[in-house]
C-alpha atoms as a PDB file:
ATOM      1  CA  UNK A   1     100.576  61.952 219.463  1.00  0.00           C
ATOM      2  CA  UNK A   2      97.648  60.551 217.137  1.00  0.00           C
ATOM      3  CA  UNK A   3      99.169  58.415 214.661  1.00  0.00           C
ATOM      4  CA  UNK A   4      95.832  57.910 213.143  1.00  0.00           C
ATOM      5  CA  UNK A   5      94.903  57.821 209.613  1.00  0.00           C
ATOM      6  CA  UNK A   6      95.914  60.566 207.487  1.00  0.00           C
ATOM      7  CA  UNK A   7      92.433  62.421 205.000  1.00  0.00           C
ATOM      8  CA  UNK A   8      93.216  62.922 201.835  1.00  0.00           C
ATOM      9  CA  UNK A   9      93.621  66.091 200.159  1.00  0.00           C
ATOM     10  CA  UNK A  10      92.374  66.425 196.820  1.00  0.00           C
ATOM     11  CA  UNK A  11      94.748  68.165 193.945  1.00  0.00           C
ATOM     12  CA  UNK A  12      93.811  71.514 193.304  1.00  0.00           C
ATOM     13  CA  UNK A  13      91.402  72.601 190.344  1.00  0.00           C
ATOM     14  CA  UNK A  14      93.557  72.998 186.582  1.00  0.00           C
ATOM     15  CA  UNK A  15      93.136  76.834 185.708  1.00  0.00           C
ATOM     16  CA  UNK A  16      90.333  77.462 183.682  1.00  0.00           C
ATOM     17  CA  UNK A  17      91.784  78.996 180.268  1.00  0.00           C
ATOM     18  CA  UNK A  18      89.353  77.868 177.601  1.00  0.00           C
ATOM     19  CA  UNK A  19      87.046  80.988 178.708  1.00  0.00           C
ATOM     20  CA  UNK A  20      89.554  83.527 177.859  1.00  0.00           C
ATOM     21  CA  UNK A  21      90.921  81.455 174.420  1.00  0.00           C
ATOM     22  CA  UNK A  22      87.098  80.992 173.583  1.00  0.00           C
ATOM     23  CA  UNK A  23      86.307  84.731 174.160  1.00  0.00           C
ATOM     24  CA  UNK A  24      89.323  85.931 172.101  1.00  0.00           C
ATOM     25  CA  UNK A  25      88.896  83.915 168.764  1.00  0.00           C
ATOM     26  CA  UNK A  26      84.882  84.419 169.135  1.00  0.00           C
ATOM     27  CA  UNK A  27      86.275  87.932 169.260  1.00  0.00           C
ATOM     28  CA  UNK A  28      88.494  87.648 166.000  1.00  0.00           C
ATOM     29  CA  UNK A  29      85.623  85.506 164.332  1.00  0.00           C
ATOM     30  CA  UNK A  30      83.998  88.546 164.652  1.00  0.00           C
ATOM     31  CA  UNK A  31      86.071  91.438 163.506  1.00  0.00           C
ATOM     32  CA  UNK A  32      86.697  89.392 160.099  1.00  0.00           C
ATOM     33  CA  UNK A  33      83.073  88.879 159.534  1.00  0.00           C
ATOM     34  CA  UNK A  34      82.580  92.474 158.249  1.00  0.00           C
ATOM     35  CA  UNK A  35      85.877  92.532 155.732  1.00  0.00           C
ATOM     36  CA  UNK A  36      86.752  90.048 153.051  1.00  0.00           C
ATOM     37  CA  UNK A  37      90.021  90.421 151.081  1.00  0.00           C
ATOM     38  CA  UNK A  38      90.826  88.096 147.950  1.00  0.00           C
ATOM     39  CA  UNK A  39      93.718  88.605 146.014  1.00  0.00           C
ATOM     40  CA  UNK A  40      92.283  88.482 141.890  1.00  0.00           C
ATOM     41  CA  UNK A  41      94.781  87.595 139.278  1.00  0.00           C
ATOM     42  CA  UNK A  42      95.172  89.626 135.987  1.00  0.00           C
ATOM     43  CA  UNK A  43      97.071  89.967 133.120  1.00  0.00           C
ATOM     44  CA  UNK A  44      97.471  92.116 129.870  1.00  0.00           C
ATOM     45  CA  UNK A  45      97.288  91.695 126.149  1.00  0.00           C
ATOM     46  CA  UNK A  46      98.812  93.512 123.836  1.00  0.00           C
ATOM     47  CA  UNK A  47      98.659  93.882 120.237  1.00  0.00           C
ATOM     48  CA  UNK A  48     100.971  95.980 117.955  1.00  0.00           C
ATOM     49  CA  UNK A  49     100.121  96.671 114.199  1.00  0.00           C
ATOM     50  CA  UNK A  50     101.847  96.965 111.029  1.00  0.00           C
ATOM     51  CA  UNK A  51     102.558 100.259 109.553  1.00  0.00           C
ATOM     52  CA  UNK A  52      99.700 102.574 107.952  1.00  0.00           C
ATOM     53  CA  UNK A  53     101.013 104.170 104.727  1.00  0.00           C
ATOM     54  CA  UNK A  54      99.321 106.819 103.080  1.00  0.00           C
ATOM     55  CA  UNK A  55      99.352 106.605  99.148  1.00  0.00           C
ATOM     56  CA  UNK A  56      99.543 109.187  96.862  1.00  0.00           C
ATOM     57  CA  UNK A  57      97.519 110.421  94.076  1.00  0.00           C
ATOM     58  CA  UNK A  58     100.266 110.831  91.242  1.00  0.00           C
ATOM     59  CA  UNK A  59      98.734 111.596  87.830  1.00  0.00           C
ATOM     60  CA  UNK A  60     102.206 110.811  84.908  1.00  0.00           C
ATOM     61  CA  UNK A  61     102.626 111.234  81.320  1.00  0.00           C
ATOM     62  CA  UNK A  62     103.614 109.186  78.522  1.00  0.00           C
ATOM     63  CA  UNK A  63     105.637 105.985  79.552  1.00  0.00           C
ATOM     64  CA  UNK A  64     106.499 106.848  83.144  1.00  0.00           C
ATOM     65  CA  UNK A  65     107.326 110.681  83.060  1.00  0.00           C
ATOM     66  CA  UNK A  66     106.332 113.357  85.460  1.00  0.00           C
ATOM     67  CA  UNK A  67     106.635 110.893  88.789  1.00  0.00           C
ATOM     68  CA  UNK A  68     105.780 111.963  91.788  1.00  0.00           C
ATOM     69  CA  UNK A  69     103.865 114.939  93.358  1.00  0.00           C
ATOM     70  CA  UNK A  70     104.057 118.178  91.521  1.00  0.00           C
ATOM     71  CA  UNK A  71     106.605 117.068  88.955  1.00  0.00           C
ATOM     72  CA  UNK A  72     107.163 117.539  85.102  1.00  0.00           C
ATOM     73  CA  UNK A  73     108.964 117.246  82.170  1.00  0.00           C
ATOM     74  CA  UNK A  74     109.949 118.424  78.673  1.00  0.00           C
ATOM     75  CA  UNK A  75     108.322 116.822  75.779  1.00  0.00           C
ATOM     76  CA  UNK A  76     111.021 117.551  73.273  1.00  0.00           C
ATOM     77  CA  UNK A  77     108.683 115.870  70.640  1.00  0.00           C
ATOM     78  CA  UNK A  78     105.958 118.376  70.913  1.00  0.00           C
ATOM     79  CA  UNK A  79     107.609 120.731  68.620  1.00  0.00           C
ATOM     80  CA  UNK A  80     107.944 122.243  65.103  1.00  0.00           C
ATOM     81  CA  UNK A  81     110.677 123.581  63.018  1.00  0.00           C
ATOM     82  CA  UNK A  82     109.325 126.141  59.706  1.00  0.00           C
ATOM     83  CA  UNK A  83     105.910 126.535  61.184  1.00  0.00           C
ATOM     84  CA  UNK A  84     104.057 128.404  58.518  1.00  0.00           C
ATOM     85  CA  UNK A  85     100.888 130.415  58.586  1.00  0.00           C
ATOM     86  CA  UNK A  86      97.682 127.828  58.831  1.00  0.00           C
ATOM     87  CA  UNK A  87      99.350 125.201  59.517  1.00  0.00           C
ATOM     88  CA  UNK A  88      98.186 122.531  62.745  1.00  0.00           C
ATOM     89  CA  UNK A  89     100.480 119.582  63.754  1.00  0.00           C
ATOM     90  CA  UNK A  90      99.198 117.829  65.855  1.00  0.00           C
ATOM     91  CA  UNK A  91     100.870 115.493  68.761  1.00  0.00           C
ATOM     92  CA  UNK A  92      99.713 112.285  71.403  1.00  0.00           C
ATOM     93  CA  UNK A  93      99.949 112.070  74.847  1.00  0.00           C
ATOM     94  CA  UNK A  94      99.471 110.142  77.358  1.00  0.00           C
ATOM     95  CA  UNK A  95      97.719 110.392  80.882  1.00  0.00           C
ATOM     96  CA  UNK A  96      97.919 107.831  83.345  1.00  0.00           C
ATOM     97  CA  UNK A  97      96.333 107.673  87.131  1.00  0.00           C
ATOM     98  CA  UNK A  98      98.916 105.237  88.661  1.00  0.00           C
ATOM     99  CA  UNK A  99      97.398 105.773  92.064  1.00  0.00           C
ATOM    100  CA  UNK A 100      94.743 103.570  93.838  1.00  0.00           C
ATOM    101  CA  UNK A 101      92.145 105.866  93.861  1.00  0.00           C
ATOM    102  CA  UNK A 102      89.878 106.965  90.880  1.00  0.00           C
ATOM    103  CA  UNK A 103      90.571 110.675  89.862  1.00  0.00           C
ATOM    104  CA  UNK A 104      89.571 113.034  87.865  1.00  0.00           C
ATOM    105  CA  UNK A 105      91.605 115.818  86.082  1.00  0.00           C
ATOM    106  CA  UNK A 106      91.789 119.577  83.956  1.00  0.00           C
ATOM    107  CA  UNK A 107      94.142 120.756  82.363  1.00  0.00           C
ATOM    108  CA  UNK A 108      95.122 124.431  81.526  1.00  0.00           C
ATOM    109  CA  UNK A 109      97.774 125.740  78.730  1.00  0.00           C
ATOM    110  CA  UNK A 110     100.022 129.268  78.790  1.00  0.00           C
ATOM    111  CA  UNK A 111     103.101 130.548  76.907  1.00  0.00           C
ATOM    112  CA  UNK A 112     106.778 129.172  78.380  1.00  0.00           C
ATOM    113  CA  UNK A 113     109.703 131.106  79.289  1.00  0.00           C
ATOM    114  CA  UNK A 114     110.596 131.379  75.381  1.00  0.00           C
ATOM    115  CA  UNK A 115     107.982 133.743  73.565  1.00  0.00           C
ATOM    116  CA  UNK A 116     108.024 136.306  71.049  1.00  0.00           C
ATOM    117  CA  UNK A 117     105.097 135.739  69.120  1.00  0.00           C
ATOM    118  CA  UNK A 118     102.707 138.606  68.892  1.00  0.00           C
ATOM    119  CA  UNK A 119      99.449 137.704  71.470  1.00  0.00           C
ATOM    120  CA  UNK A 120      97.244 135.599  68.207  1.00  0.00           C
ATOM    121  CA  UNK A 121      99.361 133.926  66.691  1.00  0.00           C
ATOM    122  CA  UNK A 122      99.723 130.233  67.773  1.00  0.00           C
ATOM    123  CA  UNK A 123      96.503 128.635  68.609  1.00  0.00           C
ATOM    124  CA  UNK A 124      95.752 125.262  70.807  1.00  0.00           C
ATOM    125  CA  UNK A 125      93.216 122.837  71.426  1.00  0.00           C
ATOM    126  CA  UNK A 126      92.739 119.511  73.221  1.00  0.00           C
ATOM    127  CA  UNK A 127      91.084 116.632  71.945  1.00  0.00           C
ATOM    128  CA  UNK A 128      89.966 112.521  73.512  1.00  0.00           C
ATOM    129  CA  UNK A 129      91.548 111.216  71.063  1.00  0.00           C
ATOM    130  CA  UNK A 130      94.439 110.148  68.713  1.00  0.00           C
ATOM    131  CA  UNK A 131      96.647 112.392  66.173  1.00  0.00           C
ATOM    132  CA  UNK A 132      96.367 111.859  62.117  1.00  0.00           C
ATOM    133  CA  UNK A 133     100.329 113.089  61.488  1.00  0.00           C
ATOM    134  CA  UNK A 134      99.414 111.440  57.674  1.00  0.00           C
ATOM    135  CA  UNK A 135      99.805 115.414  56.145  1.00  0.00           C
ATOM    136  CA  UNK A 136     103.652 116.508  56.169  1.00  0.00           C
ATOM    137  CA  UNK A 137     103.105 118.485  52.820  1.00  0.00           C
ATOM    138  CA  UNK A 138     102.757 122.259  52.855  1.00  0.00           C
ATOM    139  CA  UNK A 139     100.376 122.815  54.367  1.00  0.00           C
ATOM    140  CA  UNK A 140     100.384 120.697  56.746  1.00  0.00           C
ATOM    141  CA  UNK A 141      96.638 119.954  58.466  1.00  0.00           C
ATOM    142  CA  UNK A 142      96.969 117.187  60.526  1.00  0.00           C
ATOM    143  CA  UNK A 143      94.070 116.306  62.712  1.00  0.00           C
ATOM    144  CA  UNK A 144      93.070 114.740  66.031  1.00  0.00           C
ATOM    145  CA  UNK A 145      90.565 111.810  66.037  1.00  0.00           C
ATOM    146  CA  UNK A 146      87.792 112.355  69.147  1.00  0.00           C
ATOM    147  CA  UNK A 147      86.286 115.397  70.674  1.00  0.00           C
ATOM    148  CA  UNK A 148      87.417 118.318  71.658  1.00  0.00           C
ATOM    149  CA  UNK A 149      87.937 118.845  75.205  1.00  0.00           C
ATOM    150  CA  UNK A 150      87.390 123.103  74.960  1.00  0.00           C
ATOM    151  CA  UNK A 151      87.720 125.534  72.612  1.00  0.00           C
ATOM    152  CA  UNK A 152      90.016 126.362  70.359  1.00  0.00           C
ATOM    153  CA  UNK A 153      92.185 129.308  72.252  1.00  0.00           C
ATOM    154  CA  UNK A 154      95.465 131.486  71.511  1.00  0.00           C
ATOM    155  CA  UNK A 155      97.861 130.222  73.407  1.00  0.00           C
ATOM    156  CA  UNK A 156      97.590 133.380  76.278  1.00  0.00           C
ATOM    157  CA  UNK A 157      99.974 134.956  78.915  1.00  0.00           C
ATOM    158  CA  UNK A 158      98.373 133.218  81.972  1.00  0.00           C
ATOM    159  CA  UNK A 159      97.094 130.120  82.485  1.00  0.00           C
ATOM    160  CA  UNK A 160      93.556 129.451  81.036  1.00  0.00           C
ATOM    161  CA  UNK A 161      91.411 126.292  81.233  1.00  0.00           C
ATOM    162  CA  UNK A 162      91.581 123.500  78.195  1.00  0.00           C
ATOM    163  CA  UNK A 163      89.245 121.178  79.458  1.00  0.00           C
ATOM    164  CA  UNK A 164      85.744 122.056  80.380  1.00  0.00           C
ATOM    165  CA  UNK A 165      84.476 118.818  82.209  1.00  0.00           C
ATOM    166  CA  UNK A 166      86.974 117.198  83.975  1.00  0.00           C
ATOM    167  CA  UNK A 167      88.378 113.772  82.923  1.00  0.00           C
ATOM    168  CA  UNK A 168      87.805 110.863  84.490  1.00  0.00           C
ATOM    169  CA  UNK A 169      90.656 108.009  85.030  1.00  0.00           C
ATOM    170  CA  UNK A 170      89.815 104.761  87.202  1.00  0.00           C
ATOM    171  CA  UNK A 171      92.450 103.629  89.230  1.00  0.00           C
ATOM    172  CA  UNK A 172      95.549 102.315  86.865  1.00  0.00           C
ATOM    173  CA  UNK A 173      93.632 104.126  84.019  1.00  0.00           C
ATOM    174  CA  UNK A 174      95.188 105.548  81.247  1.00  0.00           C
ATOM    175  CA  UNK A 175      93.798 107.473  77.744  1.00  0.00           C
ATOM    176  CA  UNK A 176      95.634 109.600  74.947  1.00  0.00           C
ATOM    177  CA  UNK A 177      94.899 112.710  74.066  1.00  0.00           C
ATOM    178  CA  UNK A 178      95.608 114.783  70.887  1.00  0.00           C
ATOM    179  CA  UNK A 179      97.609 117.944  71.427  1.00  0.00           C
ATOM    180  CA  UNK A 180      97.014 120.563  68.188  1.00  0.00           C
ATOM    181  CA  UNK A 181      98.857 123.371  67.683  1.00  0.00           C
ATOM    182  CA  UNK A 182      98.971 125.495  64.506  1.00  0.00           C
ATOM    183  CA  UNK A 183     100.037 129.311  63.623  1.00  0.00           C
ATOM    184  CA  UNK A 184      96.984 131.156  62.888  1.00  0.00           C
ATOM    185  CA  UNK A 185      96.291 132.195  59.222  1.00  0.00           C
ATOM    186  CA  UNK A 186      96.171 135.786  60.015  1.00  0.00           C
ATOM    187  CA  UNK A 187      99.954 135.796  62.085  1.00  0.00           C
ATOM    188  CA  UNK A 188     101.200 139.077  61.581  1.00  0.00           C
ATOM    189  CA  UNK A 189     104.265 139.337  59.266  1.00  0.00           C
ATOM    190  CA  UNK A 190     106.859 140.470  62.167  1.00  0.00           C
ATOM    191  CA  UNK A 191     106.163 137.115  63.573  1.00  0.00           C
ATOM    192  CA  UNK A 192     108.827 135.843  60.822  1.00  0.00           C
ATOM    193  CA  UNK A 193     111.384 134.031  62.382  1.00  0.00           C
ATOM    194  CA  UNK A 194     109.727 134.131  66.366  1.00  0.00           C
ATOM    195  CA  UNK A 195     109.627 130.958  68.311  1.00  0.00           C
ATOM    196  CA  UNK A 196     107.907 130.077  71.700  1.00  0.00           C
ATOM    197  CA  UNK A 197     107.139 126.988  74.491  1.00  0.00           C
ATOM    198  CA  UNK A 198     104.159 126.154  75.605  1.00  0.00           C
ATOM    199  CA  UNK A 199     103.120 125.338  79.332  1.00  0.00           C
ATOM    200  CA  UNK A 200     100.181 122.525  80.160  1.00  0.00           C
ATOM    201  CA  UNK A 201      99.738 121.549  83.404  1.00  0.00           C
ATOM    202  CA  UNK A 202      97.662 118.840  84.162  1.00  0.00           C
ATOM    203  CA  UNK A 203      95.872 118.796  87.951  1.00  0.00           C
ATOM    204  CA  UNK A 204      94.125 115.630  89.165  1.00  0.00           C
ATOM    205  CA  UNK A 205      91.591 115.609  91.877  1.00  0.00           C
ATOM    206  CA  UNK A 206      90.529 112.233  94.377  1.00  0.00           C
ATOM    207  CA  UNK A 207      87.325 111.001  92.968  1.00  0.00           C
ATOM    208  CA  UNK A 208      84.312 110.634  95.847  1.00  0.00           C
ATOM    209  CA  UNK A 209      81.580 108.525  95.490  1.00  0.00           C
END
């Protein structure tokens, strides 16, 4: 038996696996190309605000009477005992805009729940200006300063107008007016002894422009 010299055998060839590793990523390099997600950040502000009051137009008389919307009160002062035949008295008041808006106002005047005067007997009229209460001596003809604001009227059953252009008050404003009432110099004798209350209502409107 040959106990030559043995040939060498050469190791057999590593598997070839970078095709195959190659192919696949080339292949995932390629699906990704068309589709590209990035995550954005984001936040939100917000902003809360105060309260939004609405104000109120609120016309009041005299020193802080008649507050509020729709309100009134009794002017105990406006008032005359022994009221005789052509006699006027006449009385202030006071009308104040306490809102922040300018207004304007009217005003109209009817008989109160207490009447029993005949239908001309006590007469009224408003004036812009201030009272002269100077004559307290039968008879008594006290006057307002100013102009009048309407007509002289008989005080009637239903409300009737007193003030033919509206008046204007600025916001915070304020002016007196003259109230005059007197018993008409023709009141009927039966109205010896009768008494009655007047009604004026005062309406302000927002000014525009």
């Amino acid at each position: 038996m040959s106990t030559g010299p043995r040939r060498a055998v050469a190791d057999p060839q590593p598997p070839r696996l970078w095709k195959p590793v190659l192919a696949l990523a080339l292949a995932v390099l390629l699906g990704l190309s068309g589709y590209t997600s990035w995550a954005y950040w984001q936040d939100t502000a917000e902003v809360r605000t105060g309260s939004f009051t609405a104000g109120q137009l609120d016309l009041q008389l005299d020193s802080g009477q008649a507050v509020g919307l729709g309100t009134g009160y009794t002017k105990t002062s406006i008032a005359a005992d022994d009221l005789l035949p052509a006699e006027t008295l006449a009385y202030p008041l006071t009308v104040r805009n306490v809102s922040g808006a300018a207004a304007t106002y009217g005003a109209t005047v009817q008989r109160g729940s207490t009447w029993t005067y005949d239908g001309s007997s006590i007469t009224f009229r408003l004036f812009a200006g201030s009272p002269d209460t100077s004559d307290t001596s039968y008879p008594r003809q006290q006057t307002c300063s100013g102009s009048p604001l309407g007509a002289q009227t008989f005080v009637p059953a239903s409300a009737t107008s007193v003030i033919n252009v509206p008046r204007a008050l600025a916001p915070g404003g304020s002016e007196t007016l003259c109230v005059l009432v007197g018993l008409d110099s023709a009141s009927a004798n039966a109205n010896q002894g009768a008494r009655g209350t007047l009604t004026l209502v005062l309406t302000s409107t927002q000014a525009v422009g």
